[in-house]
N, C-alpha and C. Protein backbone atom coordinates (compact mmCIF):
# COMPACT_ATOMS: atom_id res chain seq x y z
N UNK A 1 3.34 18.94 1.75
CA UNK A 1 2.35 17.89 1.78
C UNK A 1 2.25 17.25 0.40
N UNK A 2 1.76 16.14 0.39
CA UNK A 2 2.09 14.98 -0.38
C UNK A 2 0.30 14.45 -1.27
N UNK A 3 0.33 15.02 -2.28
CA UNK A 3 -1.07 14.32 -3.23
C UNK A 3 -1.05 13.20 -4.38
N UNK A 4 -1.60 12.10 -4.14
CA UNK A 4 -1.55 11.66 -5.35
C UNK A 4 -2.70 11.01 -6.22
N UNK A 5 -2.61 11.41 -7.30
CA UNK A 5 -4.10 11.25 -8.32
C UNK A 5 -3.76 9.87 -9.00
N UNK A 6 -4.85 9.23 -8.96
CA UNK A 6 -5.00 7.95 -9.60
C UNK A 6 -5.99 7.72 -10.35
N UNK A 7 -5.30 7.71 -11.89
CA UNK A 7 -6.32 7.74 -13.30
C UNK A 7 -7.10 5.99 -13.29
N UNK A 8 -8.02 5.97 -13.28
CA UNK A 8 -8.23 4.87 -13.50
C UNK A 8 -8.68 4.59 -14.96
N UNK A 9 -9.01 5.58 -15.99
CA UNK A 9 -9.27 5.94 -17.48
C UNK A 9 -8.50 5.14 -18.12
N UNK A 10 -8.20 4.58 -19.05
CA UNK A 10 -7.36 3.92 -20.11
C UNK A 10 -6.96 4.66 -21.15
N UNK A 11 -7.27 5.83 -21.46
CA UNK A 11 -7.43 6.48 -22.32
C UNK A 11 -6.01 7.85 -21.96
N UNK A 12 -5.05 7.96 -22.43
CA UNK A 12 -4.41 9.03 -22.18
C UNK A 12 -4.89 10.51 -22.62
N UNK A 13 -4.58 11.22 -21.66
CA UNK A 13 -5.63 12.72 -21.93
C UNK A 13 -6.64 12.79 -22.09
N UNK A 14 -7.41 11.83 -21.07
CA UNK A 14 -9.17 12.06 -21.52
C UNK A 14 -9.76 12.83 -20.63
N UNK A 15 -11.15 12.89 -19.79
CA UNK A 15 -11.38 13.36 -19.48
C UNK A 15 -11.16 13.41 -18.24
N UNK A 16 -11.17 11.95 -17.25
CA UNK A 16 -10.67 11.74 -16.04
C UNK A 16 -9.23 12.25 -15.86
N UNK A 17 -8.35 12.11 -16.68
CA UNK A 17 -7.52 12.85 -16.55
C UNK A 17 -7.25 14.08 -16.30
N UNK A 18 -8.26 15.19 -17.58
CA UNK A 18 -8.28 16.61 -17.29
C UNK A 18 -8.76 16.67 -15.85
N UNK A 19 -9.95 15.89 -15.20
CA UNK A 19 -10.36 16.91 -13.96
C UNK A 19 -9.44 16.36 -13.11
N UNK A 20 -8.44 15.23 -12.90
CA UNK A 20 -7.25 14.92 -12.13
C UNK A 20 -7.06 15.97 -11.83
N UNK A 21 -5.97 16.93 -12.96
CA UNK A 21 -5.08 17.34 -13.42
C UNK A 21 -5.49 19.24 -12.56
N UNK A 22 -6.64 19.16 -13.33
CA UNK A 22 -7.33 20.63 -12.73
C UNK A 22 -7.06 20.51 -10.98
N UNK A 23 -7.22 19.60 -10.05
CA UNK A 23 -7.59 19.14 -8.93
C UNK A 23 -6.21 19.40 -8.55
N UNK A 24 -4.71 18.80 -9.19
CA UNK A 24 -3.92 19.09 -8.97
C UNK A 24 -3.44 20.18 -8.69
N UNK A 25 -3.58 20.87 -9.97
CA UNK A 25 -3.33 22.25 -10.15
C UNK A 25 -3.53 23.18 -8.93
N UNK A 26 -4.78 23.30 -8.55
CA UNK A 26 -5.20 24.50 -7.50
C UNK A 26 -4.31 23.47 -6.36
N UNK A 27 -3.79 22.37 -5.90
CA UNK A 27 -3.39 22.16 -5.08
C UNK A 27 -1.57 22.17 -5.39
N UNK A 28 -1.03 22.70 -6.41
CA UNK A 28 0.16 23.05 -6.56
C UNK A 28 0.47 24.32 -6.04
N UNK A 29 -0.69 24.90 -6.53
CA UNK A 29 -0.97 26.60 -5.97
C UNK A 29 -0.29 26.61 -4.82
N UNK A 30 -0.87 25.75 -3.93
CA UNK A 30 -0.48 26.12 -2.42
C UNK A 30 0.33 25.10 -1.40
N UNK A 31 0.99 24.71 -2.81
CA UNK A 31 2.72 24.33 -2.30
C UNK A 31 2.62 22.84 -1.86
N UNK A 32 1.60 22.30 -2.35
CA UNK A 32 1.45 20.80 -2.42
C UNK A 32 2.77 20.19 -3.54
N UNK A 33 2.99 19.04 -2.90
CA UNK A 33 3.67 18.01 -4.03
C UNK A 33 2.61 16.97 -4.34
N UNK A 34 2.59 17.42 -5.96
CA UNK A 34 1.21 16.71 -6.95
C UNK A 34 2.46 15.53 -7.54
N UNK A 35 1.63 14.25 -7.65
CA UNK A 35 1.90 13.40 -8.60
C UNK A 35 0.40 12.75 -9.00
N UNK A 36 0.73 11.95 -10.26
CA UNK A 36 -0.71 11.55 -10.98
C UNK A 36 -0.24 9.72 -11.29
N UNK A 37 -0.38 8.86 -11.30
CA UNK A 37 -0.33 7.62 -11.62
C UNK A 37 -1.49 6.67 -12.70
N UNK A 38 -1.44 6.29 -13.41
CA UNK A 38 -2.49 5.42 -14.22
C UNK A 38 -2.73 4.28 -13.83
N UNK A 39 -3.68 3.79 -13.65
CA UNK A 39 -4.10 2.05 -13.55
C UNK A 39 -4.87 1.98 -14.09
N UNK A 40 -5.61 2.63 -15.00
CA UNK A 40 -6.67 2.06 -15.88
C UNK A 40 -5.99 1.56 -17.35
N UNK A 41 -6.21 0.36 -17.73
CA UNK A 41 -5.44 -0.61 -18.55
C UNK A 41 -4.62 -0.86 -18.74
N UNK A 42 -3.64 -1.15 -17.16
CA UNK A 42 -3.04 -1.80 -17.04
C UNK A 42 -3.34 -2.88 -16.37
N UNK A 43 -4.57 -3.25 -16.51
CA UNK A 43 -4.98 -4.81 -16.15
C UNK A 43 -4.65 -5.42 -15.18
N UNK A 44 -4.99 -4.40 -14.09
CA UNK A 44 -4.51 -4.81 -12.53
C UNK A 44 -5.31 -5.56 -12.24
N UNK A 45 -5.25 -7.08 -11.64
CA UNK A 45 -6.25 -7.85 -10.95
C UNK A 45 -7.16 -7.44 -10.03
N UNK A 46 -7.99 -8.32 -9.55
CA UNK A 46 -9.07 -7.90 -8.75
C UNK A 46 -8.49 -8.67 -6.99
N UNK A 47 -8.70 -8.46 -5.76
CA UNK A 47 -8.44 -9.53 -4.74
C UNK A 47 -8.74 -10.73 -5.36
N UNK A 48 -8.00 -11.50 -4.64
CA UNK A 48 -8.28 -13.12 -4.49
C UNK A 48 -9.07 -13.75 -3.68
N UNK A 49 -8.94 -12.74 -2.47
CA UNK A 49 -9.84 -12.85 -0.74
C UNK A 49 -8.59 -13.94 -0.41
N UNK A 50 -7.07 -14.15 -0.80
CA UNK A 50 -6.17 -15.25 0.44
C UNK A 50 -5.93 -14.88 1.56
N UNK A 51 -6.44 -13.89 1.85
CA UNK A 51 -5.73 -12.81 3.47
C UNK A 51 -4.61 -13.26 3.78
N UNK A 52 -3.69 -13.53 2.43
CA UNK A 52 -1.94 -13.32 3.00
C UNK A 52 -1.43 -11.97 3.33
N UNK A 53 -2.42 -11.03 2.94
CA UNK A 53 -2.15 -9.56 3.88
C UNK A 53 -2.20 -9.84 5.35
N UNK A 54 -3.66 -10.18 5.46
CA UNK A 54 -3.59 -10.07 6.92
C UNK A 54 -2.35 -11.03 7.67
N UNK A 55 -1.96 -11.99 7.12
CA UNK A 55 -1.14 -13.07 8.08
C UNK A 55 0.06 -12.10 7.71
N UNK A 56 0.62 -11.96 6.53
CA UNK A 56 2.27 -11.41 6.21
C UNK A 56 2.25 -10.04 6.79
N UNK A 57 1.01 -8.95 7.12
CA UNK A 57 0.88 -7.76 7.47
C UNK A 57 2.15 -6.52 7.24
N UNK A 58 2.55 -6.83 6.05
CA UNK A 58 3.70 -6.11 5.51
C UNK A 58 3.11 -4.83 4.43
N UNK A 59 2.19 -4.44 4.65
CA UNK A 59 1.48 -3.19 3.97
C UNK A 59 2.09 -3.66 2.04
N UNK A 60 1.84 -5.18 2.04
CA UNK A 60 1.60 -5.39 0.52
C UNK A 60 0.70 -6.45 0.21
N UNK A 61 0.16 -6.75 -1.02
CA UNK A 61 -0.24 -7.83 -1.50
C UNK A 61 0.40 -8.95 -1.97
N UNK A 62 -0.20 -9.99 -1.65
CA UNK A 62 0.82 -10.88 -2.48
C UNK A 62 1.12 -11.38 -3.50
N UNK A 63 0.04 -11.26 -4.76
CA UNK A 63 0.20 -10.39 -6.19
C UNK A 63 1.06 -9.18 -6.35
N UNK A 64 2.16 -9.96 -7.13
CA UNK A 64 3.00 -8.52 -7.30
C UNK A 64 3.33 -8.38 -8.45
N UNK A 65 2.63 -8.67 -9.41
CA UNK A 65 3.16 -9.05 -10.67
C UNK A 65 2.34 -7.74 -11.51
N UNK A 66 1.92 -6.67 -11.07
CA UNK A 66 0.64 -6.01 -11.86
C UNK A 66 0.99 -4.36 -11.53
N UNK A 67 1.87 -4.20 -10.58
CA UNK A 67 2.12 -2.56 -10.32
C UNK A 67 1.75 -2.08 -9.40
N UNK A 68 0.47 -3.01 -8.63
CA UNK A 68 -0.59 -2.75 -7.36
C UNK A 68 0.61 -2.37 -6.30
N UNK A 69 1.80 -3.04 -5.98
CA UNK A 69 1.87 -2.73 -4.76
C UNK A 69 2.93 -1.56 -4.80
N UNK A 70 3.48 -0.92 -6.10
CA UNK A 70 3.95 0.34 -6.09
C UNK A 70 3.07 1.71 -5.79
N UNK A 71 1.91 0.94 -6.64
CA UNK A 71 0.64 2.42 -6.41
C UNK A 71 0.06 2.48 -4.96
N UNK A 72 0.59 1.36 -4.11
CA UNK A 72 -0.16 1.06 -2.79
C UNK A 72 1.21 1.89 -2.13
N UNK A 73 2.39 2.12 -1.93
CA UNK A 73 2.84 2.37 -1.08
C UNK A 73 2.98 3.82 -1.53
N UNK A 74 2.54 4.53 -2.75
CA UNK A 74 2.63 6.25 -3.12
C UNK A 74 1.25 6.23 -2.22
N UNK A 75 0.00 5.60 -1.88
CA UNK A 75 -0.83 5.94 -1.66
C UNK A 75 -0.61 5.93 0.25
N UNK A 76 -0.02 5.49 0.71
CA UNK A 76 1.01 4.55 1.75
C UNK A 76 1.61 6.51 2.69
N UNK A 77 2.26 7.13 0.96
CA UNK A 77 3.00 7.95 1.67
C UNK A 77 2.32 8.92 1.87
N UNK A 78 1.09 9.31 0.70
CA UNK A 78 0.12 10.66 0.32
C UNK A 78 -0.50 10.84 1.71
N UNK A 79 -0.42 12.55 2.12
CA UNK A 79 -1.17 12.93 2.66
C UNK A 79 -2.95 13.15 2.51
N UNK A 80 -3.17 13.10 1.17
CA UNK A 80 -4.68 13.15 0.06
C UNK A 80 -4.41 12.19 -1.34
N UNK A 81 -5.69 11.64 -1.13
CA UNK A 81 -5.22 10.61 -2.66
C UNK A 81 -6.63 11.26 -3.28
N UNK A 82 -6.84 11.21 -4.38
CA UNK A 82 -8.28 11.66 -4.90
C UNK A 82 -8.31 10.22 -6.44
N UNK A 83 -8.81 9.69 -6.08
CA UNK A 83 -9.17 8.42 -7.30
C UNK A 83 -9.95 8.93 -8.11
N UNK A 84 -10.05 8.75 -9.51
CA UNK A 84 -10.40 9.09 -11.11
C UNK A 84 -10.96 7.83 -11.73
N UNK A 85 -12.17 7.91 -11.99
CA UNK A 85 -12.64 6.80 -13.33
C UNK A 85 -13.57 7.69 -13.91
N UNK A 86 -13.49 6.97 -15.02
CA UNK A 86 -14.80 7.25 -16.30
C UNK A 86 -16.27 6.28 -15.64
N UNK A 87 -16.75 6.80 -16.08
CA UNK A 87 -18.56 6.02 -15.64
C UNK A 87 -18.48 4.71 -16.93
N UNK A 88 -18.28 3.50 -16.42
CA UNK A 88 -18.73 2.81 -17.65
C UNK A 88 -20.12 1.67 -16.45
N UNK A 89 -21.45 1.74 -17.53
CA UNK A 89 -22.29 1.27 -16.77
C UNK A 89 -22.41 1.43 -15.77
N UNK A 90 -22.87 3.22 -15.49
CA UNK A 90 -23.12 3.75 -13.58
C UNK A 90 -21.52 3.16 -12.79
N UNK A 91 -21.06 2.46 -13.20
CA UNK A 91 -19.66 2.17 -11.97
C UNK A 91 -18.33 2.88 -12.45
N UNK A 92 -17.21 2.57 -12.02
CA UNK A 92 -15.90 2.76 -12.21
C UNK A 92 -15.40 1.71 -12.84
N UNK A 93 -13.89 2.39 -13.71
CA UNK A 93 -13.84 1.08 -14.35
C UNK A 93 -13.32 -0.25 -13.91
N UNK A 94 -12.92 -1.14 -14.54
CA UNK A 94 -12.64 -2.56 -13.67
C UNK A 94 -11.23 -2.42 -13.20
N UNK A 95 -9.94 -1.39 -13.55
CA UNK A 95 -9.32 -1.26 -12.88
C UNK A 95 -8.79 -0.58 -11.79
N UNK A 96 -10.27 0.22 -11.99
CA UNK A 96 -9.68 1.11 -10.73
C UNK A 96 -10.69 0.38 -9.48
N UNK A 97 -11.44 -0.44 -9.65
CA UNK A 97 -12.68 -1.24 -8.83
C UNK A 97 -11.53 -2.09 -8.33
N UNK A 98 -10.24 -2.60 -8.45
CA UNK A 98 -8.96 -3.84 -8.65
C UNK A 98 -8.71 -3.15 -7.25
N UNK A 99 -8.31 -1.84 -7.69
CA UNK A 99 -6.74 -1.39 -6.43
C UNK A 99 -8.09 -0.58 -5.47
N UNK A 100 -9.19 -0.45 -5.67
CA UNK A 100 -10.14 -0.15 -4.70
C UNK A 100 -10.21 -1.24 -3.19
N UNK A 101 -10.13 -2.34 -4.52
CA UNK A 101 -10.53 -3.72 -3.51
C UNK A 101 -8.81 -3.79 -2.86
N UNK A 102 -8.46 -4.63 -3.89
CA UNK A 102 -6.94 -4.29 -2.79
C UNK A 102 -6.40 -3.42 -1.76
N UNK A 103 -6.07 -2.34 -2.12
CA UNK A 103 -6.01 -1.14 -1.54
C UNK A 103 -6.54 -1.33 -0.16
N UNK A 104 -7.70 -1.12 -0.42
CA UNK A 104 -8.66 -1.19 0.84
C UNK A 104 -8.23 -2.26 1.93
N UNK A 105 -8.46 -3.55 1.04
CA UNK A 105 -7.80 -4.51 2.30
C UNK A 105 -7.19 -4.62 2.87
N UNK A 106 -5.92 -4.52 1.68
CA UNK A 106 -4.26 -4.50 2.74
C UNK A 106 -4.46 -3.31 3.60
N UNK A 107 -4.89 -2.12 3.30
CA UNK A 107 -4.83 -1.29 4.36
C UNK A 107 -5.49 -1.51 5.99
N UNK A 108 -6.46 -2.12 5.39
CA UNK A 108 -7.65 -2.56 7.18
C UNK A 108 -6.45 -3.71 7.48
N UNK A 109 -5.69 -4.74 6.42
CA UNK A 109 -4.86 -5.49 7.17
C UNK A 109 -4.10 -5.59 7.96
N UNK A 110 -3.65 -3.81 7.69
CA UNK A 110 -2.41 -3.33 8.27
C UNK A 110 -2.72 -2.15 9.05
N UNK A 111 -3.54 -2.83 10.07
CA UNK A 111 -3.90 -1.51 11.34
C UNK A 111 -4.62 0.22 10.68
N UNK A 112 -5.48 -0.68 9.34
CA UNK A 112 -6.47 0.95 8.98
C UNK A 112 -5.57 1.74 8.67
N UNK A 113 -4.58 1.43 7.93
CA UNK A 113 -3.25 2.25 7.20
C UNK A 113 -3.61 3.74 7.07
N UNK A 114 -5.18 3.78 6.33
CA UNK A 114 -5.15 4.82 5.19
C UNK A 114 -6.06 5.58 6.66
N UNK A 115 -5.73 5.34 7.60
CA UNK A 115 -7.00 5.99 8.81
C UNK A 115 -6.64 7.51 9.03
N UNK A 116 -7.44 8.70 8.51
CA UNK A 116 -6.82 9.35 8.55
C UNK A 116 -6.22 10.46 7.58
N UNK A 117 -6.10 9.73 6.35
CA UNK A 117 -6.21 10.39 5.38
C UNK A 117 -6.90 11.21 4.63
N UNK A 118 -6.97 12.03 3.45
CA UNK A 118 -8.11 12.67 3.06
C UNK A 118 -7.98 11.89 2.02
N UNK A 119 -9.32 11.33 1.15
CA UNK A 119 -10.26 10.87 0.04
C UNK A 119 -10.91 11.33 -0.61
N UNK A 120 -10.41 11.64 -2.08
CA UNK A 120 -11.65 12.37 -2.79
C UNK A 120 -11.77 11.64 -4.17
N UNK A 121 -13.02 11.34 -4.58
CA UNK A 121 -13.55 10.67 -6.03
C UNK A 121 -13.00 11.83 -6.79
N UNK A 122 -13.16 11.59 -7.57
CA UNK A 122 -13.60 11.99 -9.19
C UNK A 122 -14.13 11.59 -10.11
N UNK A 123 -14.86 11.87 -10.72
CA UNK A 123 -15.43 11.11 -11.88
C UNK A 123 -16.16 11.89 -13.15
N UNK A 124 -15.57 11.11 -14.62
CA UNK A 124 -15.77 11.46 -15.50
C UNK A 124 -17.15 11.16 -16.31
N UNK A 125 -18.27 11.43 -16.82
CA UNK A 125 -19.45 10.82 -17.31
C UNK A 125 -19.76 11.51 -18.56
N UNK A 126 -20.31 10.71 -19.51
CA UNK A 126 -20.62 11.33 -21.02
C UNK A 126 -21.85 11.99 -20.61
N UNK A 127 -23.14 10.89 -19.69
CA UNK A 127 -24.37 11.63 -19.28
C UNK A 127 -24.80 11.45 -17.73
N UNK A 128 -24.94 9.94 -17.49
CA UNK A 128 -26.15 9.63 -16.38
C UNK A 128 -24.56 8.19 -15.67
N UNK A 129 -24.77 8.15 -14.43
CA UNK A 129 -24.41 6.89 -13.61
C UNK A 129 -23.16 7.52 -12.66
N UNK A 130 -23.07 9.02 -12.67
CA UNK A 130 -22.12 9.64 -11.79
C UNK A 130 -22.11 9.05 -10.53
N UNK A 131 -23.35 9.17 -10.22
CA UNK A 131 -23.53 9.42 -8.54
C UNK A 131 -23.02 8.10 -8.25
N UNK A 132 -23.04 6.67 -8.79
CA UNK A 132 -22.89 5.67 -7.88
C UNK A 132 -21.31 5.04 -8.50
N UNK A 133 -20.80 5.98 -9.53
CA UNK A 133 -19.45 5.71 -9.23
C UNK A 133 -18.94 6.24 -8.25
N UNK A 134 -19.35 7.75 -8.20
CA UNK A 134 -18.14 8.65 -7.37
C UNK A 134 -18.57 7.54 -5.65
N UNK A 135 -20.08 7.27 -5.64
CA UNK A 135 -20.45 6.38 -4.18
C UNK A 135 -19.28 5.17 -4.05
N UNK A 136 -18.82 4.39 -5.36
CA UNK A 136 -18.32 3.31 -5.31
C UNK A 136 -16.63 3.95 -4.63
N UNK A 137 -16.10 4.98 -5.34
CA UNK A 137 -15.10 4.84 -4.89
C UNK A 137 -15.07 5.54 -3.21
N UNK A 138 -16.12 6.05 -2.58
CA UNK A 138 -16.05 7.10 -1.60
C UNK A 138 -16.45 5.82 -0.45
N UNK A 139 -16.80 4.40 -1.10
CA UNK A 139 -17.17 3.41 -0.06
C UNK A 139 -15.88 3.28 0.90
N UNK A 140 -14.89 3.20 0.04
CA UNK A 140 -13.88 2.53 -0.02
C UNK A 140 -13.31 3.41 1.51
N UNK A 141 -13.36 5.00 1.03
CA UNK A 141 -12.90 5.21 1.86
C UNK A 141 -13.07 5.59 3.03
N UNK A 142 -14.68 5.63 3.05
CA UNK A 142 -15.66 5.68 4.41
C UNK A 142 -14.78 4.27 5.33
N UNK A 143 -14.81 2.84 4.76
CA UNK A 143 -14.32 1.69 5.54
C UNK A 143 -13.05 2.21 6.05
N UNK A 144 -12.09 2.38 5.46
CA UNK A 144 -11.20 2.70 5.81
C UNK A 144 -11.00 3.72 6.42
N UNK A 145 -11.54 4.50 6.76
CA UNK A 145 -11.24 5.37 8.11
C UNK A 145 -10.78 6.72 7.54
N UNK A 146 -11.38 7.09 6.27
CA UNK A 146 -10.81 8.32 5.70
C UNK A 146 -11.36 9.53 6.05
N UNK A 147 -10.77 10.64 5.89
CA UNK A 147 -11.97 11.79 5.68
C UNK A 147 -12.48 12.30 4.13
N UNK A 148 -13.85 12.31 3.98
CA UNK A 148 -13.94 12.71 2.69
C UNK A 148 -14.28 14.15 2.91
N UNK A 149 -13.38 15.26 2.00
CA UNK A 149 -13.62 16.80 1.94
C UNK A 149 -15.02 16.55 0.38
N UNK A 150 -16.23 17.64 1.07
CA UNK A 150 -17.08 17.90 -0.11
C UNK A 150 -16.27 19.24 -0.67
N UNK A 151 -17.06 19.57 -1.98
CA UNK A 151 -17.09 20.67 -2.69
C UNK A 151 -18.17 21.49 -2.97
N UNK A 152 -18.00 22.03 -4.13
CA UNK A 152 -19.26 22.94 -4.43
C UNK A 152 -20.83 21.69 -5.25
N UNK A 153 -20.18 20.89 -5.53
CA UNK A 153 -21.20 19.60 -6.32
C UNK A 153 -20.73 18.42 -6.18
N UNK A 154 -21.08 17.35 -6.72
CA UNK A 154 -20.20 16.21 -6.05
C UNK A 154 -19.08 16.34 -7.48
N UNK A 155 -18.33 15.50 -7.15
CA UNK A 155 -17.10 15.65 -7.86
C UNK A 155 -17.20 15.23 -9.54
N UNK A 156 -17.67 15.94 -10.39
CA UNK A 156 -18.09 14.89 -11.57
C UNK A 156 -17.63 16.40 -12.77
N UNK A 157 -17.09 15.61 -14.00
CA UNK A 157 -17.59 16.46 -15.10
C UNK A 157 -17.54 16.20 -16.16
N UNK A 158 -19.02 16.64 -17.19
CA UNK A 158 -19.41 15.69 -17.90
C UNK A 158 -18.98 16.52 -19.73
N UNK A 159 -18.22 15.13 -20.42
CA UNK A 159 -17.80 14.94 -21.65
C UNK A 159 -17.69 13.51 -21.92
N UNK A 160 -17.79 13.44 -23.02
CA UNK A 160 -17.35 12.15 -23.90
C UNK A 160 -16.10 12.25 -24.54
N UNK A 161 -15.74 12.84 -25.66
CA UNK A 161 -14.36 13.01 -26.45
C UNK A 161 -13.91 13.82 -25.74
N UNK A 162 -12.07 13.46 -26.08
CA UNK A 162 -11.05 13.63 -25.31
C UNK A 162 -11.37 15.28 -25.32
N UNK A 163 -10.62 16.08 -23.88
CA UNK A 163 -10.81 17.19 -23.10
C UNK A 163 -12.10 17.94 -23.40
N UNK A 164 -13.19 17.30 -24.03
CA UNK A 164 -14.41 17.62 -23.62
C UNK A 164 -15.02 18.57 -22.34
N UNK A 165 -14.40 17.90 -21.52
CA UNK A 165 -14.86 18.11 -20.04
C UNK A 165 -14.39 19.48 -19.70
N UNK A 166 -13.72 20.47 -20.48
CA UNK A 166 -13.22 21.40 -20.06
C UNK A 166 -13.96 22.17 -20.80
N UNK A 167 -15.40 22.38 -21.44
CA UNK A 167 -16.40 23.04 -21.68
C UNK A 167 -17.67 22.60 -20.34
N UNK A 168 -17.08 21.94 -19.85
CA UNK A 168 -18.08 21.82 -18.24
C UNK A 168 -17.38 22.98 -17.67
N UNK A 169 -17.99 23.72 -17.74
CA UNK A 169 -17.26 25.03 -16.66
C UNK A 169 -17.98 24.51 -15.24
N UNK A 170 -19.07 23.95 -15.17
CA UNK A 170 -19.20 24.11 -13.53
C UNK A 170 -18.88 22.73 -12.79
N UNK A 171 -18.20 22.39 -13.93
CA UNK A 171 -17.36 20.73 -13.24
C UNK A 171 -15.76 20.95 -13.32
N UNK A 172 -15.19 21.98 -14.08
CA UNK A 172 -13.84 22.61 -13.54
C UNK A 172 -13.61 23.71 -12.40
N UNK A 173 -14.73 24.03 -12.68
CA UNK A 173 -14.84 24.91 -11.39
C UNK A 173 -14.78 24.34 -10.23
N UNK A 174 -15.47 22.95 -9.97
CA UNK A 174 -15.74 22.32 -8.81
C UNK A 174 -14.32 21.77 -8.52
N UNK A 175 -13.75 21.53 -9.75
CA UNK A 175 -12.25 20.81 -9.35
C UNK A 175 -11.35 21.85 -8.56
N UNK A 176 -10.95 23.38 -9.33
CA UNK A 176 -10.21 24.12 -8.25
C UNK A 176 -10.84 24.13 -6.98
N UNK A 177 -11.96 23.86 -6.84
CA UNK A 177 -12.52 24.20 -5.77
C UNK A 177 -12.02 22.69 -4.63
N UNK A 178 -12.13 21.78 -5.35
CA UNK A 178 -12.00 20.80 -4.43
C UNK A 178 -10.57 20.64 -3.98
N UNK A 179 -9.30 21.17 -5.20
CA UNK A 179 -7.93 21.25 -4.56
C UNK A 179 -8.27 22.36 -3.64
N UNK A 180 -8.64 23.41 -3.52
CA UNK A 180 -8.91 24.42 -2.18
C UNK A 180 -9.26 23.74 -0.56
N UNK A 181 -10.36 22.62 -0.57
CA UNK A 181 -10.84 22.17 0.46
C UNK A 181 -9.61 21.54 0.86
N UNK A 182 -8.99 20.69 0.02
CA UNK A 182 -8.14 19.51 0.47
C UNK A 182 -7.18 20.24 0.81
N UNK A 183 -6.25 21.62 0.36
CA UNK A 183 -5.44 22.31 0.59
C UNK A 183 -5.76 22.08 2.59
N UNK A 184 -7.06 22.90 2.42
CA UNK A 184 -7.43 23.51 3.65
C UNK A 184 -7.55 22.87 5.00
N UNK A 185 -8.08 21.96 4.27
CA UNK A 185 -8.41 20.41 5.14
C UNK A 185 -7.15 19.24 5.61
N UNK A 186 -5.90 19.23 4.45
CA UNK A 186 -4.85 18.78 4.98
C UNK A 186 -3.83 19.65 5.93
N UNK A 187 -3.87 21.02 5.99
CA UNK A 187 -3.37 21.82 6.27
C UNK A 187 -4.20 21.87 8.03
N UNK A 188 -5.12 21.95 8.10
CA UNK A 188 -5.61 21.59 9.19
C UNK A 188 -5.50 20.40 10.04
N UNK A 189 -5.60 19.14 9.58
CA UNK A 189 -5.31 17.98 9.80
C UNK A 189 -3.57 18.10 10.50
N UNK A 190 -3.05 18.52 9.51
CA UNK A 190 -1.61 18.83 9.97
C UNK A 190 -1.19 19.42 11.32
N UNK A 191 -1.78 20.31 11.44
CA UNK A 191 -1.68 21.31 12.11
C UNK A 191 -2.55 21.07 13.68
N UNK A 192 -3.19 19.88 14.08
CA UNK A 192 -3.91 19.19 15.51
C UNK A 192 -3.60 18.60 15.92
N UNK A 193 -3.54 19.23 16.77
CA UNK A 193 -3.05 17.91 17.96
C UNK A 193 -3.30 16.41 18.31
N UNK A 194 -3.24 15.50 18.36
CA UNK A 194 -3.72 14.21 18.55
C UNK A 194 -3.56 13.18 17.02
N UNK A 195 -3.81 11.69 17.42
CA UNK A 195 -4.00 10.79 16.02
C UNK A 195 -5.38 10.88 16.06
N UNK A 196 -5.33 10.40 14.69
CA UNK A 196 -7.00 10.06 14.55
C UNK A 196 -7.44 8.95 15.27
N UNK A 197 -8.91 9.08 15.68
CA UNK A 197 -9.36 8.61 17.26
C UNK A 197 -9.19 6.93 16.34
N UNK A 198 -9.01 5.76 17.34
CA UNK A 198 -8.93 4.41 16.98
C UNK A 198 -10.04 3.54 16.97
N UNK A 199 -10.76 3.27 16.68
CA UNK A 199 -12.42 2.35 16.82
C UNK A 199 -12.58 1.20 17.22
């Protein structure tokens, strides 16, 4: 089975990264194929709203000039994607808010692509505005037809300077814990009979 983490941080080795990375980890354990990707500053656009998705319905955008539609088709193949930002002003940052919006669309464009999948936030915070990032990115995948696996807390852990976050013991903790669910939860998914029901 197939995971892939998407940094939306700008910052190499920061903190969104470490709890990626932790998340990975317990899901290498149990024979997952982990990959990790960056889009935070690489200045991925935001939609346009042209719905040349919906008319071309080729599971891409028609902006292709930014990387979006490589990170769209790893996300295309992943059995679990788990998205990463830092809290700037209570939200996520502006590039990972880009391939949220995209993402999302082309997928409802293209017959609820991601229907089906497992979805999990992450999110990094120095103090206060967790809750309505990790909400912003978990919108995304409520529309789209995802399943979101909980954990032991919601998915957050809190530092400012780089690997900070790995003196949050009960926000690394929550990360092995959350590669465990998704282990458990894709492994199940796998393993039933039927597609996911159609709406």
């Amino acid at each position: 089975m197939y995971v892939l983490a998407v940094n939306g941080s700008p910052r190499d080795g920061g903190n969104t990264e470490v709890l990626l990375r932790e998340v990975l980890s317990s899901l290498a354990e149990c024979d997952w194929q982990t990959e990790i990707v960056k889009v935070g500053g690489t200045a991925i656009r935001g939609c346009t709203a042209c719905y040349k998705c919906f008319e071309n319905k080729d599971n891409r955008c028609i902006v292709s000039n930014d990387g979006f539609n490589e990170i769209y088709a790893k996300l295309l193949q992943a059995d679990a994607m788990i998205l990463g930002s830092p809290t700037y002003f209570a939200a996520v940052s502006a590039d990972l808010k880009a391939l949220l919006e995209r993402a999302g669309f082309v997928a409802i464009a293209n017959g609820n692509a991601f229907s089906g999948k497992i979805g999990s936030a992450v999110v990094a915070v120095r103090r206060g505005g967790a809750t309505h990032a990790f909400d912003s990115i978990n919108h995304m995948f409520q529309i789209s037809r995802m399943i979101v696996p909980g954990s032991t807390y919601w998915n957050m852990g809190i530092g400012r300077e780089k690997e900070e976050v790995k003196d949050d013991a009960e926000g690394m903790k929550n990360m092995r814990h959350l590669g465990k669910v998704i282990n458990w939860l894709g492994r199940s998914i796998k393993n039933s009979p039927g597609d996911y029901p159609a709406g």
